[in-house]
N, C-alpha and C. Protein backbone atom coordinates (compact mmCIF):
# COMPACT_ATOMS: atom_id res chain seq x y z
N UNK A 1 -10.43 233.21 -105.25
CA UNK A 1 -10.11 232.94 -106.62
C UNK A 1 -11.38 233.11 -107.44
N UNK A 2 -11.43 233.85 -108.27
CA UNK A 2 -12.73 233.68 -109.26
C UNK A 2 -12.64 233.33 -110.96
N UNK A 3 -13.03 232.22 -111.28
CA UNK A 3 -13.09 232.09 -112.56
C UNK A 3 -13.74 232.45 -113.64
N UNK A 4 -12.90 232.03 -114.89
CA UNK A 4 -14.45 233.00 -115.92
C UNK A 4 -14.74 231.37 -116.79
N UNK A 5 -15.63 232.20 -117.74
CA UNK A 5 -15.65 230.85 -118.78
C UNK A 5 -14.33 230.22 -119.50
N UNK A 6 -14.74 229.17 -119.90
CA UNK A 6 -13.61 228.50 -120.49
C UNK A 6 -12.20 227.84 -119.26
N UNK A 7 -12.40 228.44 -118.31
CA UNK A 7 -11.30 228.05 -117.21
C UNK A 7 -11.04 226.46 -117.05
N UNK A 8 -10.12 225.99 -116.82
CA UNK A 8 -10.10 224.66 -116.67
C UNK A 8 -9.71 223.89 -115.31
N UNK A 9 -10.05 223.43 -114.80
CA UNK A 9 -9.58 222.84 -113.62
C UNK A 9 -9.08 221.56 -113.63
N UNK A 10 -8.11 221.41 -112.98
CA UNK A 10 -7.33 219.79 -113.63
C UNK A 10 -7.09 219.48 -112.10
N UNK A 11 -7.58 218.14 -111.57
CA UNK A 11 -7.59 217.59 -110.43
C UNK A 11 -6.50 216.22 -110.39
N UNK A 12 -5.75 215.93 -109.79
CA UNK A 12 -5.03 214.36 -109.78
C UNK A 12 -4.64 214.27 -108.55
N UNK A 13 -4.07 212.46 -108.36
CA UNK A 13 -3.97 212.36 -107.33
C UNK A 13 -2.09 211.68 -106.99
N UNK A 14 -1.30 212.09 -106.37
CA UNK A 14 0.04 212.13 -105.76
C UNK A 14 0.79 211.00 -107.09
N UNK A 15 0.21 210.25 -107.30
CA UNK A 15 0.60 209.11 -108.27
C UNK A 15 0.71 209.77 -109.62
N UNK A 16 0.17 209.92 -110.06
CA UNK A 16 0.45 211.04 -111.41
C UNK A 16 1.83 211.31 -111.12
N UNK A 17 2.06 212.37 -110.36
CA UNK A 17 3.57 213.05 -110.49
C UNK A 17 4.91 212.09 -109.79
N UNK A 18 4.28 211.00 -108.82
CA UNK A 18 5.43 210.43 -108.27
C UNK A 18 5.32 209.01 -109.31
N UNK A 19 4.99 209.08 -110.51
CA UNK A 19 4.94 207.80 -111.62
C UNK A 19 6.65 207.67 -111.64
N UNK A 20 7.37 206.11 -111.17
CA UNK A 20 8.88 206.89 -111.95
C UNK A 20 9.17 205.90 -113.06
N UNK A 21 10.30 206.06 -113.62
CA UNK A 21 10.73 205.53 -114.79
C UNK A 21 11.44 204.37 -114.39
N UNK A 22 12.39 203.89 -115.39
CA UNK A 22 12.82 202.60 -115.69
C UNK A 22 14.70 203.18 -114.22
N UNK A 23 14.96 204.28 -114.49
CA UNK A 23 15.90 205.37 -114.13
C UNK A 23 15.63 205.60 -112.74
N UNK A 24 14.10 205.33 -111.95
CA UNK A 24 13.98 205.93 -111.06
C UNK A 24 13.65 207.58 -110.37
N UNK A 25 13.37 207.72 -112.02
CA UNK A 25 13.42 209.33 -111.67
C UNK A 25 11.58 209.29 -111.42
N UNK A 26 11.62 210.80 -111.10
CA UNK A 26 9.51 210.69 -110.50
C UNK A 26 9.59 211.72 -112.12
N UNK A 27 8.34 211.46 -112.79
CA UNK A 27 7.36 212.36 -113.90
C UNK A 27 7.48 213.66 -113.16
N UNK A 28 6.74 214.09 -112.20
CA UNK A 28 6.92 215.49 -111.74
C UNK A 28 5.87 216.70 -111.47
N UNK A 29 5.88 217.52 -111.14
CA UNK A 29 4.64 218.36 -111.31
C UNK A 29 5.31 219.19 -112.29
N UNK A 30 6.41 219.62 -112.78
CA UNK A 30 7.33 220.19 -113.06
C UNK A 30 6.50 220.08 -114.44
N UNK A 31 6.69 219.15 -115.18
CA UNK A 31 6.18 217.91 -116.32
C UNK A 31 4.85 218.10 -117.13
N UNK A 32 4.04 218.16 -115.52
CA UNK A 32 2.38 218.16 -115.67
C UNK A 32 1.96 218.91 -116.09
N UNK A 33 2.74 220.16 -115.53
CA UNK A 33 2.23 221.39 -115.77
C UNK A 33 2.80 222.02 -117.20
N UNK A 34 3.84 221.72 -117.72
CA UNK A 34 4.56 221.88 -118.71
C UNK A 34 2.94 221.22 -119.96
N UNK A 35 2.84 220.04 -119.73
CA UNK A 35 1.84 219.48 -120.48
C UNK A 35 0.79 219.75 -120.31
N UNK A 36 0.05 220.90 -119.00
CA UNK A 36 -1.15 221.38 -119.17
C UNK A 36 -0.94 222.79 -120.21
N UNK A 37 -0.39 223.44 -120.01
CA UNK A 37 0.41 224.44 -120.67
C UNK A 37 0.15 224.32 -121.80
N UNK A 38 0.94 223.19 -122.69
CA UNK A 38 1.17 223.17 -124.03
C UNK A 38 -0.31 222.18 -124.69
N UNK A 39 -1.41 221.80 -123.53
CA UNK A 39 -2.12 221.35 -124.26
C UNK A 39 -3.53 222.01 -123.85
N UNK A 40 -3.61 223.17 -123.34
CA UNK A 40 -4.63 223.51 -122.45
C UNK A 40 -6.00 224.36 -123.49
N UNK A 41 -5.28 224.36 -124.79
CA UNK A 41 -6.66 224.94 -125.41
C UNK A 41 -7.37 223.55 -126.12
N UNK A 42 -6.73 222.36 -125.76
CA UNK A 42 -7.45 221.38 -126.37
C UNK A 42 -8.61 220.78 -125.65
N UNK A 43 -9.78 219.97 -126.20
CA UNK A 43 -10.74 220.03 -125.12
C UNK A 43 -10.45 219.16 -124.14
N UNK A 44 -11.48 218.68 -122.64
CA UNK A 44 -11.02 217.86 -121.83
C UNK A 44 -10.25 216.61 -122.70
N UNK A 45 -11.19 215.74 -123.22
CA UNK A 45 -10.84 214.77 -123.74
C UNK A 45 -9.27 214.59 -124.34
N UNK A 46 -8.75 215.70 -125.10
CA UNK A 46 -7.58 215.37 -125.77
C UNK A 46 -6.58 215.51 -124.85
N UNK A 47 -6.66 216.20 -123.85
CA UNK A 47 -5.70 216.88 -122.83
C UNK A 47 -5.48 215.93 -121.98
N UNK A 48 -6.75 215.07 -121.40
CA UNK A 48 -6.63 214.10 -120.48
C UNK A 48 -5.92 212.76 -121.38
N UNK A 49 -6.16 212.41 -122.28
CA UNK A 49 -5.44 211.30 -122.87
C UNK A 49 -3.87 211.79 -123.80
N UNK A 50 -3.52 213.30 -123.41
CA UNK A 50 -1.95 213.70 -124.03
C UNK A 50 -1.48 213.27 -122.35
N UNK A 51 -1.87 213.39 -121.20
CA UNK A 51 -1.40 213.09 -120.20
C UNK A 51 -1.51 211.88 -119.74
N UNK A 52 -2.36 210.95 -120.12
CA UNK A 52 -2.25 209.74 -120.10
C UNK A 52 -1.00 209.00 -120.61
N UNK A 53 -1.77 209.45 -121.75
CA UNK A 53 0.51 208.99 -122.46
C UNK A 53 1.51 209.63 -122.60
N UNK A 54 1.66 210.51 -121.86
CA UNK A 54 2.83 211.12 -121.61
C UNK A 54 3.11 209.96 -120.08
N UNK A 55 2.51 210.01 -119.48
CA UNK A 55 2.78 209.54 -117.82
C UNK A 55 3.09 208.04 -117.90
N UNK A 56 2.40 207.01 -119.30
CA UNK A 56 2.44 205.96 -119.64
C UNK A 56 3.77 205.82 -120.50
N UNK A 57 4.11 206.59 -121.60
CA UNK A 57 5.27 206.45 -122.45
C UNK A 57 6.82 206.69 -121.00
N UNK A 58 6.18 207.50 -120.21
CA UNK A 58 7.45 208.18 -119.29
C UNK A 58 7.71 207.16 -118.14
N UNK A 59 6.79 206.04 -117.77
CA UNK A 59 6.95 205.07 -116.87
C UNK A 59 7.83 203.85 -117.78
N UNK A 60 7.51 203.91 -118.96
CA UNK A 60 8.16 202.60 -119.73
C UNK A 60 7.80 201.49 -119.13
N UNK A 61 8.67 200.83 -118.87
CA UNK A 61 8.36 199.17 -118.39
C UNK A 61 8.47 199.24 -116.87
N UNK A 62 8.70 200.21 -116.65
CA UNK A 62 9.09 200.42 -114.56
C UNK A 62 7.17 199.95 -114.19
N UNK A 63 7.33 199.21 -113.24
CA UNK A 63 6.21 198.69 -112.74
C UNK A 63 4.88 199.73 -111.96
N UNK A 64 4.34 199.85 -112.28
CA UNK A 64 3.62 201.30 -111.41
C UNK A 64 3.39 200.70 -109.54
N UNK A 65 3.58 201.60 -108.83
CA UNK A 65 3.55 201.76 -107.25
C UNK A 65 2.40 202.12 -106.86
N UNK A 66 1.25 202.47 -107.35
CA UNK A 66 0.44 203.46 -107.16
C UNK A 66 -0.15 203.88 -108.21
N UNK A 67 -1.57 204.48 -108.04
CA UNK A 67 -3.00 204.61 -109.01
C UNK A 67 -2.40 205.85 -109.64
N UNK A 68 -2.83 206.50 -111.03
CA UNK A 68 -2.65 207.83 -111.65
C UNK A 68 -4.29 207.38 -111.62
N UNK A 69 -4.79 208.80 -111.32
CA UNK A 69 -6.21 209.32 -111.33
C UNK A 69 -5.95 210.56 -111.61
N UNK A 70 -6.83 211.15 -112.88
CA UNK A 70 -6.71 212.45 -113.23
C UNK A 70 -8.55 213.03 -113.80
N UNK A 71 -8.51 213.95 -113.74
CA UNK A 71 -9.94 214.80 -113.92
C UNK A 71 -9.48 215.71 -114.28
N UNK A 72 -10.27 216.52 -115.10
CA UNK A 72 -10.09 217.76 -115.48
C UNK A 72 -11.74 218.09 -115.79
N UNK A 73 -11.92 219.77 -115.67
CA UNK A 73 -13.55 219.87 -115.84
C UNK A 73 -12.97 221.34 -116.42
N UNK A 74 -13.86 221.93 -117.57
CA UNK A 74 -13.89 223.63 -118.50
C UNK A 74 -15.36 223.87 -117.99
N UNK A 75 -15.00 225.21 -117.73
CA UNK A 75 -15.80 225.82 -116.91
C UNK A 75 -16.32 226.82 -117.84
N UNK A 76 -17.77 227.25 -118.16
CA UNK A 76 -18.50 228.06 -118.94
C UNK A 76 -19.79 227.96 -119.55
N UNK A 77 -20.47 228.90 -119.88
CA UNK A 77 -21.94 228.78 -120.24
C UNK A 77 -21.87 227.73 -121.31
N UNK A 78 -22.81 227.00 -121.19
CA UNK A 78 -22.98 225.70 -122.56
C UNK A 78 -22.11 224.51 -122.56
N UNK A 79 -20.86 225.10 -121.35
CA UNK A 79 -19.43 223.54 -121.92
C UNK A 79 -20.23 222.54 -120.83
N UNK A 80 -19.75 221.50 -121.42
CA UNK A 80 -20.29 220.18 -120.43
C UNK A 80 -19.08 219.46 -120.73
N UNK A 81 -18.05 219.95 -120.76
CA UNK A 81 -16.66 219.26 -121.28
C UNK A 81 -16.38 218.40 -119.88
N UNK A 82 -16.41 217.73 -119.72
CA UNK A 82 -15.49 217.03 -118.43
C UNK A 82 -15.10 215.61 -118.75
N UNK A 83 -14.42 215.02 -118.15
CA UNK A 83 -14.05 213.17 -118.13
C UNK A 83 -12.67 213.29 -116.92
N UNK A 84 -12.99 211.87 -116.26
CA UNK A 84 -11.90 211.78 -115.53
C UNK A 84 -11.19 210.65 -115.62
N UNK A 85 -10.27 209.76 -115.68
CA UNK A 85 -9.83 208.73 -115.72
C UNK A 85 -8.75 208.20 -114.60
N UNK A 86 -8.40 206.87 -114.85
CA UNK A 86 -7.57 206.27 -113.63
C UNK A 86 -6.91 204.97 -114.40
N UNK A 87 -5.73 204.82 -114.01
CA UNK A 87 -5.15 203.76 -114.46
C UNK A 87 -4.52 202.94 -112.91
């Protein structure tokens, strides 16, 4: 695989996508990726907290089972864009 500048790499861990709802249903990778998609020219920061609350608004009051840990890092001359978080 070779990347160029600007590339983004988005790391998480099984909890992210198996978050479920009030319904029982799981968030998804289906989801994630839909929301890396539609938020991927924004920088780390905004992208990692549109997926924060997307995964938070989409659990509602259902009790969480398990950690959401997410990272993301942009890759390129000068970016120092990164942050990772965990709930």
């Amino acid at each position: 695989m070779q990347l160029a500048d600007n590339d983004l790499l988005f790391f998480y861990t099984d909890g992210t996508v198996e978050v479920e709802n009030e319904q029982t249903e799981m968030f998804g990778a289906e989801r994630l990726e839909s929301l890396l998609r539609t938020h991927r020219d924004q920088g780390v920061d905004g992208l990692l907290e549109r997926i924060e609350e997307s995964v938070r608004r989409f659990r509602g009051a259902a009790e969480p089972f398990d950690d959401v840990t997410i990272m993301a890092l942009r890759l390129g001359r000068g970016h120092t864009d990164h942050r990772s978080a965990s709930a």
